[in-house]
Structure formats: C-alpha cells, structure tokens
Protein backbone atom coordinates (compact mmCIF):
# COMPACT_ATOMS: atom_id res chain seq x y z
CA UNK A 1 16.98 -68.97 88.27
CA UNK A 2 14.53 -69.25 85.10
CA UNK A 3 12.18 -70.84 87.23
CA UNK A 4 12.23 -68.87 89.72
CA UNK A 5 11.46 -65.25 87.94
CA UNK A 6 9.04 -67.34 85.59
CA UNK A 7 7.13 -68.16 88.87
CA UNK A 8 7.49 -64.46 89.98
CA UNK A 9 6.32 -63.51 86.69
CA UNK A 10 2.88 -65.74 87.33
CA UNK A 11 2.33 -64.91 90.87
CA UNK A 12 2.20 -61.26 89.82
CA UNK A 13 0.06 -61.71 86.35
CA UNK A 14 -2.36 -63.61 88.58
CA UNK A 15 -2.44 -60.78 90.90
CA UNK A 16 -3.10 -57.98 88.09
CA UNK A 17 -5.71 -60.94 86.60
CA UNK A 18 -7.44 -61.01 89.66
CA UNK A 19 -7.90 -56.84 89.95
CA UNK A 20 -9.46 -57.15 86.42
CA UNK A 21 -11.36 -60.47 86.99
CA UNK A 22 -13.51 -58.66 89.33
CA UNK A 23 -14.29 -55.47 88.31
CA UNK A 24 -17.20 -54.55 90.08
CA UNK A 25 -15.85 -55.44 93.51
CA UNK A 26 -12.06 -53.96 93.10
CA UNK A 27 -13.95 -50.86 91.28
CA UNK A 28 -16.20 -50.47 94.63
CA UNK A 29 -12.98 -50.82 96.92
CA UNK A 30 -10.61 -49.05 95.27
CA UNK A 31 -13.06 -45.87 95.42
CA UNK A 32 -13.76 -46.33 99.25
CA UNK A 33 -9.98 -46.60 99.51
CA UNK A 34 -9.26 -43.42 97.79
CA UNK A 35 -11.59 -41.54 99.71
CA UNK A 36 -9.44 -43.25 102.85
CA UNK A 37 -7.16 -42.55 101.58
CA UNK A 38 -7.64 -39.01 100.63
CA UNK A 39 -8.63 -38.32 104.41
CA UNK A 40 -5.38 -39.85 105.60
CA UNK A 41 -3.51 -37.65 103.25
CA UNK A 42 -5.30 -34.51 104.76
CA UNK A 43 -4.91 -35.60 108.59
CA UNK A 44 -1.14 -37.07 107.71
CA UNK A 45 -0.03 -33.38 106.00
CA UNK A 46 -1.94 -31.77 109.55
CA UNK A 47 0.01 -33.84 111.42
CA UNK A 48 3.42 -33.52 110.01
CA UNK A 49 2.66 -29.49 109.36
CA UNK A 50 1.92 -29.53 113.33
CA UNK A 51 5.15 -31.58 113.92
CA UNK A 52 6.67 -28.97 111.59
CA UNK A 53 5.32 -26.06 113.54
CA UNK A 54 6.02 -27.29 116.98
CA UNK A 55 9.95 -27.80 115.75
CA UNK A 56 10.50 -24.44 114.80
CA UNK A 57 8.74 -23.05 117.39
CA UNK A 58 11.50 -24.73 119.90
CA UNK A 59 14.41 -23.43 117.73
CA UNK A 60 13.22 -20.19 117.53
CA UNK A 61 12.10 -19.70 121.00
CA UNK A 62 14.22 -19.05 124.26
CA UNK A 63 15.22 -17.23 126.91
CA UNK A 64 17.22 -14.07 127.00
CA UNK A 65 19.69 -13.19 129.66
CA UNK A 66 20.36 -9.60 130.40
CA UNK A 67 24.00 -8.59 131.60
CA UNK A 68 24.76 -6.33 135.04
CA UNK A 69 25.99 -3.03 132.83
CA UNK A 70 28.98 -3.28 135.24
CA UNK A 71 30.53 -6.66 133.95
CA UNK A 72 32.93 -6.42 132.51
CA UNK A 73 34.06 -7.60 128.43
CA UNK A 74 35.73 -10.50 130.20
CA UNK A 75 32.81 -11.35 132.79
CA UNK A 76 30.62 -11.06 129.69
CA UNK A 77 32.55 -13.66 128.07
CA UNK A 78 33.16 -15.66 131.16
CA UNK A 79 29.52 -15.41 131.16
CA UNK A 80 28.96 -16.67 127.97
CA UNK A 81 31.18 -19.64 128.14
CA UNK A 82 29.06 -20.85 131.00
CA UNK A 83 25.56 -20.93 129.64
CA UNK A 84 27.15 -22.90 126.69
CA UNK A 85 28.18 -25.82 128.49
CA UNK A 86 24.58 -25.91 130.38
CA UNK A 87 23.22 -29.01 129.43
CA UNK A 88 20.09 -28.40 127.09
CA UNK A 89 21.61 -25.49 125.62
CA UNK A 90 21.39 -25.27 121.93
CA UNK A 91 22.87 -21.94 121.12
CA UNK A 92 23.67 -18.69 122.61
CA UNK A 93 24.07 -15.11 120.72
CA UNK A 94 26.07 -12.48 122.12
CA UNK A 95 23.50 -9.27 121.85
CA UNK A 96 25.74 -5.55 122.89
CA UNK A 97 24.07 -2.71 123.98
CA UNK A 98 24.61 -1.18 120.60
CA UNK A 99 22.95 -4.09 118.50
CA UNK A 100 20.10 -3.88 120.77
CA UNK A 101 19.15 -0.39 120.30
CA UNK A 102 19.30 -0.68 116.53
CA UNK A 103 17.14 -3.81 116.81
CA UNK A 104 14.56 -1.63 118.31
CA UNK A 105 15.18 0.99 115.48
CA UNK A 106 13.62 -1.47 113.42
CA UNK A 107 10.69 -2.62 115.56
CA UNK A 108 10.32 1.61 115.17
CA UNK A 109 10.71 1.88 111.34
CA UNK A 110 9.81 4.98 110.61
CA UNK A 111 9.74 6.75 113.98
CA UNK A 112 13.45 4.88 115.02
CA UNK A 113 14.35 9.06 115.04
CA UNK A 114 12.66 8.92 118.73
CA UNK A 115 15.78 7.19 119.72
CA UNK A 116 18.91 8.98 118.18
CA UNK A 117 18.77 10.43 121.76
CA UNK A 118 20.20 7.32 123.18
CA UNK A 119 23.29 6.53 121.57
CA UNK A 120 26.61 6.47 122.08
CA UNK A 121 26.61 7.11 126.34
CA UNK A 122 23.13 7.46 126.77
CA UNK A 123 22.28 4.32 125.33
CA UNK A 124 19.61 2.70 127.77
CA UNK A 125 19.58 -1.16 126.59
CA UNK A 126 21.22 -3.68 128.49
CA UNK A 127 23.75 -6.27 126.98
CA UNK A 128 22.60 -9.73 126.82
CA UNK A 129 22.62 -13.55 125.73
CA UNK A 130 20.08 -15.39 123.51
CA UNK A 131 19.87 -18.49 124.71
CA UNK A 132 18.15 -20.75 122.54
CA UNK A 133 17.25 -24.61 123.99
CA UNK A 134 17.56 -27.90 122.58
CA UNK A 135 14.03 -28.81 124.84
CA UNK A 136 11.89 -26.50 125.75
CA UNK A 137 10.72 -28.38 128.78
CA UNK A 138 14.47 -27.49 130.53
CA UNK A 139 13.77 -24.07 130.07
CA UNK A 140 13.23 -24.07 133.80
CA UNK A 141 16.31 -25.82 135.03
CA UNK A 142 18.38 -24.39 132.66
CA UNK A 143 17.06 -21.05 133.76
CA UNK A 144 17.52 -21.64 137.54
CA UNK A 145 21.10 -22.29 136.97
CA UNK A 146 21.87 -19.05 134.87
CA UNK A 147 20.47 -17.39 138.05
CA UNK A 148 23.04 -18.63 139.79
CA UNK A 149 25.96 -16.97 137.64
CA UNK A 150 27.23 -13.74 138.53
CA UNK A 151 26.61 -10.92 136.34
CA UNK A 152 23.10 -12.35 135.41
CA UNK A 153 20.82 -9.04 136.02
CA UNK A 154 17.73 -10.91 135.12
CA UNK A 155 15.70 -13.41 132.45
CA UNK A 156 13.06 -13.00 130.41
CA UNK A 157 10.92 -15.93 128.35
CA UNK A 158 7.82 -16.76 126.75
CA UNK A 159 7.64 -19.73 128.89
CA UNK A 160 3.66 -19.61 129.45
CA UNK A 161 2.59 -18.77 126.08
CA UNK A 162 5.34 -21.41 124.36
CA UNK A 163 4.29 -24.17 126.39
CA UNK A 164 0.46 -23.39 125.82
CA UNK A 165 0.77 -23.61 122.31
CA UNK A 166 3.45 -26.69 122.14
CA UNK A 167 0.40 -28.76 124.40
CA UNK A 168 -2.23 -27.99 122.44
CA UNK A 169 0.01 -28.85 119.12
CA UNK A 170 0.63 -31.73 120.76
CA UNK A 171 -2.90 -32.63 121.83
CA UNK A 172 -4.25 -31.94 118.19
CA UNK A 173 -1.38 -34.75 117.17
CA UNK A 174 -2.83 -37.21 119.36
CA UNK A 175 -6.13 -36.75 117.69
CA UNK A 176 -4.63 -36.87 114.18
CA UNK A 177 -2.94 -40.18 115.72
CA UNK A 178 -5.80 -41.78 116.52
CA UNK A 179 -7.79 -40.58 113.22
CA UNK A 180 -4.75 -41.87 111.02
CA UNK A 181 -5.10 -45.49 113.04
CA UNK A 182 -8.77 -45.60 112.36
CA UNK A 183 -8.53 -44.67 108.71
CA UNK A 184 -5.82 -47.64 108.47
CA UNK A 185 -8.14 -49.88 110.08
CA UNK A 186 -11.11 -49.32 107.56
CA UNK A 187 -8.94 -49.50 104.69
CA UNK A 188 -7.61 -53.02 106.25
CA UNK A 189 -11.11 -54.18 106.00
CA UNK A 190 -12.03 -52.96 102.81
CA UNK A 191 -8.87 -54.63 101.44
CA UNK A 192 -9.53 -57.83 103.54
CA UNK A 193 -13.36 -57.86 102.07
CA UNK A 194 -12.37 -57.61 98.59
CA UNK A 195 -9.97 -60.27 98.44
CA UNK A 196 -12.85 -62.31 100.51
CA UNK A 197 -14.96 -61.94 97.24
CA UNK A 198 -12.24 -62.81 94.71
CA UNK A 199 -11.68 -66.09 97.15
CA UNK A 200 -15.07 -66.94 97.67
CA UNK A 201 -15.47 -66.43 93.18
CA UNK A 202 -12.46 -68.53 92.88
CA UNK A 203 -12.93 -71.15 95.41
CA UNK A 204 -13.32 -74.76 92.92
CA UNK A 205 -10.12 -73.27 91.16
CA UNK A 206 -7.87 -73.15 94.47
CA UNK A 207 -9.66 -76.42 96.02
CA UNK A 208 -7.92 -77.63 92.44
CA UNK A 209 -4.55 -76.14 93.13
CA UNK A 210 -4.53 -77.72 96.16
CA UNK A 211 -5.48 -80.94 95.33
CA UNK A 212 -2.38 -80.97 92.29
CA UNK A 213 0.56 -79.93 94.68
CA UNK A 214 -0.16 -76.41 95.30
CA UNK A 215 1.61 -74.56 98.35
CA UNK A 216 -0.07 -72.98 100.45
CA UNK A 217 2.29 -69.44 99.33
CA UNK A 218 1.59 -70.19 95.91
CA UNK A 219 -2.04 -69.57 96.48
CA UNK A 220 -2.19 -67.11 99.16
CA UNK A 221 0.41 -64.27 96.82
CA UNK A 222 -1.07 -63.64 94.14
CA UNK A 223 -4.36 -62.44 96.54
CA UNK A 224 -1.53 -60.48 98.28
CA UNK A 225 -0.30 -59.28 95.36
CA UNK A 226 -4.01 -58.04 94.66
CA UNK A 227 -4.57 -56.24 97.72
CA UNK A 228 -1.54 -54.76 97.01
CA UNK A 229 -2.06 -53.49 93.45
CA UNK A 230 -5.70 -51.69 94.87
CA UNK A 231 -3.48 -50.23 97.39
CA UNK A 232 -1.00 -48.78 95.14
CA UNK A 233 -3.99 -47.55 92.95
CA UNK A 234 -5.28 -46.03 95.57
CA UNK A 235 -2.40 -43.94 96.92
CA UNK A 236 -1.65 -42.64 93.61
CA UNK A 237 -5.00 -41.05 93.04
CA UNK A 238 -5.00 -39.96 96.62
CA UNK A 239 -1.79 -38.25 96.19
CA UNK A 240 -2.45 -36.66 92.78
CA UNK A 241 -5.85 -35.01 94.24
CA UNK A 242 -4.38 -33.86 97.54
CA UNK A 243 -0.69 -33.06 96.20
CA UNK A 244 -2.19 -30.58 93.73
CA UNK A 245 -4.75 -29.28 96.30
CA UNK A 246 -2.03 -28.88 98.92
CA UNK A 247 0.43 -27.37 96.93
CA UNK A 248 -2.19 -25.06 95.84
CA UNK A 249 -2.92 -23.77 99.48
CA UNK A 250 0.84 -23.85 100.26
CA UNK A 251 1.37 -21.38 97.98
CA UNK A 252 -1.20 -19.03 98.97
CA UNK A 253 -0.77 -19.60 102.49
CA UNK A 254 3.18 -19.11 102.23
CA UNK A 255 2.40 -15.64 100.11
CA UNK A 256 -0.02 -14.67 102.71
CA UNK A 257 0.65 -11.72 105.06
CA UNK A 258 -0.54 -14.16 107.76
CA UNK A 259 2.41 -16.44 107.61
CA UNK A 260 4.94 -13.79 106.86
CA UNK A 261 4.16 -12.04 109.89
CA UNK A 262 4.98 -15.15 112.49
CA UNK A 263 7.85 -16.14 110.00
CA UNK A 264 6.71 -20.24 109.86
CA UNK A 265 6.32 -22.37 106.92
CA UNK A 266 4.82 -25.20 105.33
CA UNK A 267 6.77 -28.54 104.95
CA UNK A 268 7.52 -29.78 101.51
CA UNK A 269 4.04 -32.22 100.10
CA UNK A 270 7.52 -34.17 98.59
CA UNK A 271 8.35 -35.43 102.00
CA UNK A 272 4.99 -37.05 102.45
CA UNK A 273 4.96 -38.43 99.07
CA UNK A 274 6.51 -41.68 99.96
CA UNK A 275 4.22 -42.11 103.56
CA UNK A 276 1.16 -42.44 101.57
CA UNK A 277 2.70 -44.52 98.73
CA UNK A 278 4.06 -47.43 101.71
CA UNK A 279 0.86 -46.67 104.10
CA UNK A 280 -1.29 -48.02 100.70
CA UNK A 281 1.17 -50.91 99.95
CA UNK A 282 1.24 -52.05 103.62
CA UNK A 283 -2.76 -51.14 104.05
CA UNK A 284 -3.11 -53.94 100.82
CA UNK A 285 -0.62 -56.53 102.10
CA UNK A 286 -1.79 -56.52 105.47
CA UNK A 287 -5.68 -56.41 104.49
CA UNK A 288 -4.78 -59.88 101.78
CA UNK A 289 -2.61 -61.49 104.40
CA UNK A 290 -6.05 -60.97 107.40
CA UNK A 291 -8.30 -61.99 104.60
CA UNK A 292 -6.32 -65.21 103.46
CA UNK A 293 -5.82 -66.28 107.60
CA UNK A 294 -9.25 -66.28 108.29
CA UNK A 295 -11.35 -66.99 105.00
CA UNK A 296 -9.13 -69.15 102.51
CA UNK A 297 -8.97 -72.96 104.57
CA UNK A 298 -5.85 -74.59 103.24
C-alpha cells in the first residue's frame, strides 16, 4: 500500500515538475487555453441561459380553453377531469368568470373602474381552463382532442409565436454546439503540442526509463498528469474572469425593467461552475493521452 501511494506521490510531482520545467512553453499554452477557455465559458453560459429560456417558456406557455356559459358546475368539472388525463398535459387551472374579470382589473390598473359595470350578472368573461403542456410540440393533438369534448366553446394559444421563438432558441443552440466542439478541439491541440515539447526536451531521459524497466504507464502519466494540471489552471482563471463578469451582468440584467417585464431569469453561474472545471480536466487528459499515442514511441 506504501508503494503504491509513494508511486502516486511521484507520478504526480513529476507532473507538477514538468509544468515548471518548461516554463516558456506551459506559460504560452496555458494563456491560449484561458482565452479558450474564456470563450467556452461565454458560449457554454449562452447556451445553458437559452436552454434556460426555452424551459420556462414551455411551462409558462399554453393553451386556454373557454367554457359554453351554459355548462354546468358539474360539466365544468367533468370537463376538467378530462383534459387532465390527456396525455401531454402538465397542468390545468380552473379560471371562473369572476377571477377572470378581476384579472383584467389588473391588466387595467388604474382605469379597472371602466369595468365595475360588469359584475355580479353582467359579468361578460367566459369561464375557462389553463392548460399548461408538458411538450409544446402536442399542443396540436392535445388541442384537437379538447375540441372534441362537450362544453368546449373554443381555444386560444400562442402557438405561432411560441414555436417561432423555441426554433430559433433552438437553432442558436446548435451554433453554440458546434462553437463549444471547436473550442474543445483547439484546446486538445494546444494541450497535445505542449506535452509534444516537454517529450521531445525529455526524450534521452525516457529512452533511459525504458531501457531500466520502465512501463509504458509509468512514463506516459506523469505527461497526463501535466496536461491535466494546465487544464485545471486554465479553468480556474477562466472561471474567475467570466464568473465575476457574469454575475455582474446578471445582476443588472435581473434588476432591469427589461427582464421584469417578460418575467424570465438568468440561471445560477454556480451550476456551470463544475462544466468548465471537468471540460479543462478532460480537455488536458485527452490532449496528453493524443500527444503520448502519436509522438512518444515506446
């Protein structure tokens, strides 16, 4: 067991040796990497902000389905019970004639006195359901078989405009996807070119360690290790620089009237914190293990 963390121990303090051996070159790639990285932190917080958006959009958007005004409390229940077990239903609210005039009082505010007029007998609204979807691609089907129910007077949605801005959500994702693989590539390569150098710089010691017994592990970790170590460097700076920056425009964009107004927000820069921290471990693995395959011969 001695032997084994004592090996552990060496295999690491070789990879740490190596970052400092080579100052120049790990200097060089750990600033590329940063910037990388930096960028991937930026297009990763897009992405997940868009993934964000598009969620809350489907929860908060669905259809509402007005009730005949002769049905009856028991139809309306009947009614009720029906849309519920529709499969792709999330939720359904129960909105009475009453609750939906004073929800228009407050779309009013101050002129809501232009409908006292209308209560009691005279109140003009319709009763209806809020039917809110677990997909909001079955808003069709599930729509087409509420039409079917009796006591259904009609349905309104925001079909069209939902749908216009869930594609082009979803069409700025695929662009962030394909910038995030990119960035992932370069970094590979400036990882895999780095430990390249310290290889080629170190080349009479390993033919040595070879030579004496050496496994083939035993020489390829602690360049691992290395690649590694940059990465971990790198995602740390990345994420101090665009954690305070994006909490910084968080705040002011969460304050703003802007956001208040369509009632979204901003997910937490915490829940991206450990994305960037693997992407730069894996990033330096990956990059040592390429580098090793194709340059170190043993």
């Amino acid at each position: 067991m001695i032997v084994k963390y004592n090996r552990l121990g060496y295999l690491i303090g070789e990879g740490f040796s190596n970052v400092f051996k080579n100052k120049k070159s790990t200097g060089a790639s750990l600033m590329i990497m940063c910037a990388t990285m930096i960028i991937f932190g930026i297009f990763l917080i897009l992405g997940e902000n868009i993934n964000h958006f598009v969620k809350e959009i489907e929860s908060a958007q669905g259809i509402q389905v007005f009730i005949k005004n002769e049905a009856t409390q028991e139809q309306i229940e009947e009614l009720g019970e029906k849309i519920r077990k529709i499969d792709g239903v999330s939720t359904i609210e129960y909105v009475s004639k009453e609750k939906a005039l004073d929800q228009m009082k407050e779309k009013f505010g101050d002129k809501k006195d232009l409908l006292e007029g209308y209560e009691g007998e005279n109140n003009i609204f319709t009763a209806s359901y809020v039917v809110t979807l677990t997909d909001l691609n079955q808003s069709k089907t599930v729509q087409d078989q509420i039409l079917t129910f009796d006591q259904v007077k009609k349905i309104t949605s925001k079909d069209e405009t939902v749908t216009t801005l869930i594609n082009l959500a979803n069409g700025i994702k695929i662009v962030t996807g394909v910038i995030l693989m990119l960035l992932i590539v370069i970094s590979i390569f400036i990882i895999a070119n780095t430990i390249k150098l310290t290889v080629h710089a170190r080349r009479k010691e390993i033919s040595i360690m070879k030579y004496v017994g050496a496994t083939n592990g035993f020489i390829r970790w602690p360049f691992i290790v290395e690649g590694m170590i940059i990465g971990i460097f790198a995602s740390i700076i990345s994420i101090v620089i665009v954690g305070v920056a994006y909490s910084f425009l968080a705040e002011q964009l969460v304050n703003s009237q802007f956001m208040q107004v369509i009632n979204m927000s901003l997910i937490s820069f915490a829940d991206m914190f450990n994305s960037i921290i693997f992407v730069g471990i894996g990033i330096g693995a990956l990059g040592s293990v390429i580098s090793m395959r194709k340059y170190l011969k043993v």
